[in-house]
N, C-alpha and C. Protein backbone atom coordinates (compact mmCIF):
# COMPACT_ATOMS: atom_id res chain seq x y z
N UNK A 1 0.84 -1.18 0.00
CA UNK A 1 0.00 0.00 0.00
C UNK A 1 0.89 1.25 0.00
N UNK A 2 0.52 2.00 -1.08
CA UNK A 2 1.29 3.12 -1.00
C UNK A 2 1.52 4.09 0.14
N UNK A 3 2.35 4.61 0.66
CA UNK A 3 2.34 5.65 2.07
C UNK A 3 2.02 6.96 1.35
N UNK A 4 1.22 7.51 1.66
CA UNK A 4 0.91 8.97 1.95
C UNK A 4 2.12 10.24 2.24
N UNK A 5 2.29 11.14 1.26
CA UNK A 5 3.05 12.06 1.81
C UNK A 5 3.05 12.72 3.67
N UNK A 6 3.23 13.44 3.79
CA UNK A 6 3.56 14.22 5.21
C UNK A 6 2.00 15.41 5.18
N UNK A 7 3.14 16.00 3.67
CA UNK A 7 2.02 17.45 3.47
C UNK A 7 0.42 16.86 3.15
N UNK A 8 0.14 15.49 2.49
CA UNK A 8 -1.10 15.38 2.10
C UNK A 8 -1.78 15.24 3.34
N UNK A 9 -1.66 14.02 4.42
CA UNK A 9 -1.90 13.69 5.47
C UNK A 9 -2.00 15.14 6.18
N UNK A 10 -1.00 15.76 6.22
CA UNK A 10 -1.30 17.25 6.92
C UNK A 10 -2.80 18.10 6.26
N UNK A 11 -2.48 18.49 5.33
CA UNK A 11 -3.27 19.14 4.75
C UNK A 11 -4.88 18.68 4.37
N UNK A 12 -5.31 17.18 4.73
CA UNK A 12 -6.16 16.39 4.68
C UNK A 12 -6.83 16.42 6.01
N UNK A 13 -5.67 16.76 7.18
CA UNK A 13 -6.28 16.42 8.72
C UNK A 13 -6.68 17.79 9.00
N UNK A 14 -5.97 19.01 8.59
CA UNK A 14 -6.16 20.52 8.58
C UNK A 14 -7.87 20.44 8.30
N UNK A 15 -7.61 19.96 7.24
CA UNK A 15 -9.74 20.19 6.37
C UNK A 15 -10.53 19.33 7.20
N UNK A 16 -10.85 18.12 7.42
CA UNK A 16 -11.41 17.54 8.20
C UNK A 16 -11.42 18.21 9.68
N UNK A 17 -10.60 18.68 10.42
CA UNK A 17 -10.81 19.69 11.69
C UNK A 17 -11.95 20.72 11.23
N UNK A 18 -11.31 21.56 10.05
CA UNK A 18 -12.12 22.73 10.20
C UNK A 18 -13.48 22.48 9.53
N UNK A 19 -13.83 21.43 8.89
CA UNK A 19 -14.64 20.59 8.53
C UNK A 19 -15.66 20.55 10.11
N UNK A 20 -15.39 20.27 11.10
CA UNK A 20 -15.90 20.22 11.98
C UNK A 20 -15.78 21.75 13.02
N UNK A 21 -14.93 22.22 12.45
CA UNK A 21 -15.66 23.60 13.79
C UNK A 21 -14.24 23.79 14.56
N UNK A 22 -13.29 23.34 14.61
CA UNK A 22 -12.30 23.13 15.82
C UNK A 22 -10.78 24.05 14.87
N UNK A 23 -10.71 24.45 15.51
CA UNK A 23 -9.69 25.35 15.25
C UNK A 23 -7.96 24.65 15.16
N UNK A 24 -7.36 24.67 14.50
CA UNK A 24 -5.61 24.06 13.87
C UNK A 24 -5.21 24.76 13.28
N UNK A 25 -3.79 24.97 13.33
CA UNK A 25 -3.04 25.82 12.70
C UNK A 25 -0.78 24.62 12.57
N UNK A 26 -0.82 25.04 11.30
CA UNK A 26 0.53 24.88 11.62
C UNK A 26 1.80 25.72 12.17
N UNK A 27 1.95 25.07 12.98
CA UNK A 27 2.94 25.45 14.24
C UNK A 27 4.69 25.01 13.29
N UNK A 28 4.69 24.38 13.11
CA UNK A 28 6.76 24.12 12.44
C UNK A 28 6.10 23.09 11.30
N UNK A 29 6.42 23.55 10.03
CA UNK A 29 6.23 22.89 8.73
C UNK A 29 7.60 21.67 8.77
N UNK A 30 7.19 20.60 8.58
CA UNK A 30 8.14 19.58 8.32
C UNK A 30 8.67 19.25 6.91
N UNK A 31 9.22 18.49 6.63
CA UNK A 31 9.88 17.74 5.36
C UNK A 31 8.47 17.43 4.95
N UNK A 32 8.01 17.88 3.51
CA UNK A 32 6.52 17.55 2.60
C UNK A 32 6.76 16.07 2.25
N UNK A 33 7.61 15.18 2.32
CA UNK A 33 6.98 14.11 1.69
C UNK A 33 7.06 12.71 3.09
N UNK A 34 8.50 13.05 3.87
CA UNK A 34 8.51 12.19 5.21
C UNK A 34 8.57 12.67 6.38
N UNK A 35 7.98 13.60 6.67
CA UNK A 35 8.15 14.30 7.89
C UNK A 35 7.31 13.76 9.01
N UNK A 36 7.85 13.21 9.96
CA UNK A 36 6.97 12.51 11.14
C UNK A 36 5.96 13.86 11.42
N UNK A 37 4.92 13.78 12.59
CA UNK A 37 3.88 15.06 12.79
C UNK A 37 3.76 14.51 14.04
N UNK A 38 3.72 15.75 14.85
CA UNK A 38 2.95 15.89 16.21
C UNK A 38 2.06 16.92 16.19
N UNK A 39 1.07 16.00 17.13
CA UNK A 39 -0.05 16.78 17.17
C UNK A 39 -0.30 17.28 18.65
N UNK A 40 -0.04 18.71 18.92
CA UNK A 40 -0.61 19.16 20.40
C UNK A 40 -1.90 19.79 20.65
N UNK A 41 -2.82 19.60 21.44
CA UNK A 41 -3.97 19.76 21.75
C UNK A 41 -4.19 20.71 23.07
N UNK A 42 -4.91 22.20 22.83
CA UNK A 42 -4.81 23.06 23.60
C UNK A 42 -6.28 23.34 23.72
N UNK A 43 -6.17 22.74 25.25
CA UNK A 43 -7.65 23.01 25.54
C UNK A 43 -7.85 24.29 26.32
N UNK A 44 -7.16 24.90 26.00
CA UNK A 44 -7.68 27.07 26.04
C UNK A 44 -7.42 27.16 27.67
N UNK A 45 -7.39 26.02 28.35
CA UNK A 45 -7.47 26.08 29.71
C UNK A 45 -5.73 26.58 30.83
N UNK A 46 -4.84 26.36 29.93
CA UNK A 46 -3.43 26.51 30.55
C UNK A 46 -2.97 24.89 30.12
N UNK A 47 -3.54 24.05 29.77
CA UNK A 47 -3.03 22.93 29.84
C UNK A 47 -3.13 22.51 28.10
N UNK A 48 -2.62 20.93 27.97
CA UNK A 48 -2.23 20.57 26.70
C UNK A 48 -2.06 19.17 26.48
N UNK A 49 -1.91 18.76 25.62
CA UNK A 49 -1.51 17.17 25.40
C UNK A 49 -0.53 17.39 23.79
N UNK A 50 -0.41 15.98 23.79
CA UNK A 50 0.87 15.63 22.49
C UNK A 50 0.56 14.45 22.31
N UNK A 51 0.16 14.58 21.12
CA UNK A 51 0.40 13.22 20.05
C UNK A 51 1.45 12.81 18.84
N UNK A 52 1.67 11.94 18.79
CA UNK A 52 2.78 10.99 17.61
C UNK A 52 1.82 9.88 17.11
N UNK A 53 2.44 10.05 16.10
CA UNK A 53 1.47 8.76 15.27
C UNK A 53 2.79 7.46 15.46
N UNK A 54 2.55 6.33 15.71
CA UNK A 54 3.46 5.64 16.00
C UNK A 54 2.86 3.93 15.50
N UNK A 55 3.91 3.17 15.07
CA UNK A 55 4.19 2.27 14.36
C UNK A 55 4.30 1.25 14.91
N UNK A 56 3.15 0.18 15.26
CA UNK A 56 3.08 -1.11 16.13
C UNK A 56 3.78 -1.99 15.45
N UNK A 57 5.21 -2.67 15.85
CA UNK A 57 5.61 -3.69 15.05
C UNK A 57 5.35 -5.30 15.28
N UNK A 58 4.06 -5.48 16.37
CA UNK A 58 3.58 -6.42 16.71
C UNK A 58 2.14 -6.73 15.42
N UNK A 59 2.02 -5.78 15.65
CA UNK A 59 0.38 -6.00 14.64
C UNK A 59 0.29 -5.19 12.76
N UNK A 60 1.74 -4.27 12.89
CA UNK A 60 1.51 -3.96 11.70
C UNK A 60 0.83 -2.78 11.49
N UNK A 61 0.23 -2.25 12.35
CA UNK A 61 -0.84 -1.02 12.58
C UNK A 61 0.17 0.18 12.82
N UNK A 62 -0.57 1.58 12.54
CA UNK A 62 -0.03 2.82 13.13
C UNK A 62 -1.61 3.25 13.65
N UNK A 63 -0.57 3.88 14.36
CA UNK A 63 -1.80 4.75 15.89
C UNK A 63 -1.53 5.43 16.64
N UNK A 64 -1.95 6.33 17.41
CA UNK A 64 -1.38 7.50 17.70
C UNK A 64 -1.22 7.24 19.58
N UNK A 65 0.10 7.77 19.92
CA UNK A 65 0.30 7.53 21.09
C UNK A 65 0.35 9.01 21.59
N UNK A 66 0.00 9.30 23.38
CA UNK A 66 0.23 10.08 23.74
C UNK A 66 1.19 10.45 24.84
N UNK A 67 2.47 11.22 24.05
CA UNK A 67 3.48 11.45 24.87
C UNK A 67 3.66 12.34 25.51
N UNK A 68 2.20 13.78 25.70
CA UNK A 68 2.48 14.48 27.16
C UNK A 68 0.99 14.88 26.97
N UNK A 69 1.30 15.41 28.55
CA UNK A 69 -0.30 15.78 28.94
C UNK A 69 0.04 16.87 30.23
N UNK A 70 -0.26 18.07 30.09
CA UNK A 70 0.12 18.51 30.99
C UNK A 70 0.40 19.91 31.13
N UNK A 71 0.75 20.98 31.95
CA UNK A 71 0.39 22.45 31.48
C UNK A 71 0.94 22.49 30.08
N UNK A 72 0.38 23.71 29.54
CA UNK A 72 0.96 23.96 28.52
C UNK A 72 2.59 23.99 28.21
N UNK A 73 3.13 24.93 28.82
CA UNK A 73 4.44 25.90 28.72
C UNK A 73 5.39 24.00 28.78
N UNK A 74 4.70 22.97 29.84
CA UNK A 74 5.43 21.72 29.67
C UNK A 74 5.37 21.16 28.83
N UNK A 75 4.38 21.14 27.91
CA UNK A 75 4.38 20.39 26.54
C UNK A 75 5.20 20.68 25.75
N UNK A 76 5.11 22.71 25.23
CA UNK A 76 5.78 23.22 24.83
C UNK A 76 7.04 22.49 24.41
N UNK A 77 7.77 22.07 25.94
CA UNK A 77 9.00 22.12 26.17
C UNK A 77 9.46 20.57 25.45
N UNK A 78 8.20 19.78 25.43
CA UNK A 78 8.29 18.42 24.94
C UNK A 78 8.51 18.12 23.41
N UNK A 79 7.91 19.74 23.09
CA UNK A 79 7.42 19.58 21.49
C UNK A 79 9.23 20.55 21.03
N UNK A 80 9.87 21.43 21.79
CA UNK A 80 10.69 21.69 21.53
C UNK A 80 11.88 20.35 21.13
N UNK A 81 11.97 19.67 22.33
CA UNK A 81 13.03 18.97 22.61
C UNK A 81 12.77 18.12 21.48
N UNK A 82 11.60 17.56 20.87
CA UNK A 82 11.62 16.35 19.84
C UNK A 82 12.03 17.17 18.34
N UNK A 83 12.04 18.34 18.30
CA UNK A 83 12.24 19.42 17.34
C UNK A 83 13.40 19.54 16.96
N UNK A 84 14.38 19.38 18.36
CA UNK A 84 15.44 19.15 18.13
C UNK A 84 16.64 17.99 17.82
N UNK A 85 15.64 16.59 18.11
CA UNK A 85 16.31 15.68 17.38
C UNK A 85 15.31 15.23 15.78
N UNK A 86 14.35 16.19 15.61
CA UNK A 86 14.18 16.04 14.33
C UNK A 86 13.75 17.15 13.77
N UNK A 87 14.19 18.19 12.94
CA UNK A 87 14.20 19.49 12.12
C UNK A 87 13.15 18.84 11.02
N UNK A 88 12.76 17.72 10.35
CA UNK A 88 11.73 17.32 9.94
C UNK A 88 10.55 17.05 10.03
N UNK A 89 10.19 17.86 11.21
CA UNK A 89 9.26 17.32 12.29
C UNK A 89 8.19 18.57 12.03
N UNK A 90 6.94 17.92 11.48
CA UNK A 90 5.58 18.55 11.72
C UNK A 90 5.04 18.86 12.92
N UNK A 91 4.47 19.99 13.22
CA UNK A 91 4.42 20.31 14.48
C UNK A 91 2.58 20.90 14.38
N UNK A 92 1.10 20.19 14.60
CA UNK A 92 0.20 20.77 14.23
C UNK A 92 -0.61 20.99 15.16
N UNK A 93 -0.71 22.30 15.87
CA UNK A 93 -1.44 22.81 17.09
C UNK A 93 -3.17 22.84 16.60
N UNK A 94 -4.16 21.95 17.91
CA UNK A 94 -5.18 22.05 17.98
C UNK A 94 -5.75 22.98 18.83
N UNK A 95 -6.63 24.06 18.73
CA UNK A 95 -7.51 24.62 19.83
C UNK A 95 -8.74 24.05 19.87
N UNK A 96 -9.02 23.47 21.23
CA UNK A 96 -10.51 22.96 21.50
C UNK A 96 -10.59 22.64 23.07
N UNK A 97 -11.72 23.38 23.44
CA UNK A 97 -12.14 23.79 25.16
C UNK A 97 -12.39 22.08 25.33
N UNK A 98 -12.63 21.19 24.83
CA UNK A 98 -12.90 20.01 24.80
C UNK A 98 -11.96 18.97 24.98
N UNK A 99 -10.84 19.51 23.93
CA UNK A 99 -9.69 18.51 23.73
C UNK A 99 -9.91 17.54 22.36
N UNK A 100 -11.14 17.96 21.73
CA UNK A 100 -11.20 17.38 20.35
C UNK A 100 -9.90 17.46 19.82
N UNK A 101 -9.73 15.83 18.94
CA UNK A 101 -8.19 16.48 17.76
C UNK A 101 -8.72 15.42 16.60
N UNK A 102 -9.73 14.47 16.93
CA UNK A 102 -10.40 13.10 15.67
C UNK A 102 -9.39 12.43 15.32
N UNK A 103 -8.03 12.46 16.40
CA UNK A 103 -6.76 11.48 15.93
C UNK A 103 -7.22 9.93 15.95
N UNK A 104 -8.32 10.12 16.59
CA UNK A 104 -8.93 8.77 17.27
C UNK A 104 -10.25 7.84 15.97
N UNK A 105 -10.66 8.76 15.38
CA UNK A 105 -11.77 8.54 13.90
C UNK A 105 -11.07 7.78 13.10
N UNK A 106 -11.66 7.02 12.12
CA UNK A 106 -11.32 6.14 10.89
C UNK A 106 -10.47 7.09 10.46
N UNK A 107 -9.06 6.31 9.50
CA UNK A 107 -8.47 7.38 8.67
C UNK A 107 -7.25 8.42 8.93
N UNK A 108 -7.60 8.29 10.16
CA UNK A 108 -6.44 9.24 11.08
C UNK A 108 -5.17 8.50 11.13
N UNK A 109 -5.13 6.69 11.20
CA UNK A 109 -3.85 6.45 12.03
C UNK A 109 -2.65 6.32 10.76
């Protein structure tokens, strides 16, 4: 099965958000064709979460894991540090009082 660029997958998950009402923006543009993506989720409140889409080598599946949760300014610091061992790295900020991001919907992983 063919893999999906970076930018399509980006630019596919961008429309489907605003498709629904929820506010995204890109935060650090990655490499357009392999650029891993994190996704942080800002629920307007001071606080935040972080997602990676990540690669089960038991089952063959990708799915999204969550590697922080927690004030903002700490995520921040999470989303910096992975920035810095990868300059290829998509970086796509969600706003939602909820914590909506549909990483979790058909299609996403």
């Amino acid at each position: 099965m063919p893999r999906l660029t970076a930018r399509f997958w980006v630019d596919a998950y961008l429309t489907r958000l605003r498709l629904r009402d929820i506010p995204a923006f890109v935060v650090a543009h990655g490499d357009d064709t392999g650029g891993a993506v994190l996704v942080k989720v800002s629920t307007l409140d001071g606080n935040a979460a972080l997602f990676q889409r990540s690669f089960d080598l038991m089952t063959g599946e990708r799915r999204w894991l969550e590697l922080a949760r927690n004030a903002e300014p700490e995520v921040d610091e999470v989303v910096a540090r992975q920035r810095g061992f990868d300059p290829d790295l998509w970086v796509i900020e969600v706003e939602d009082r909820a914590g909506r991001h549909l990483l979790d919907e058909d299609g996403f992983a």
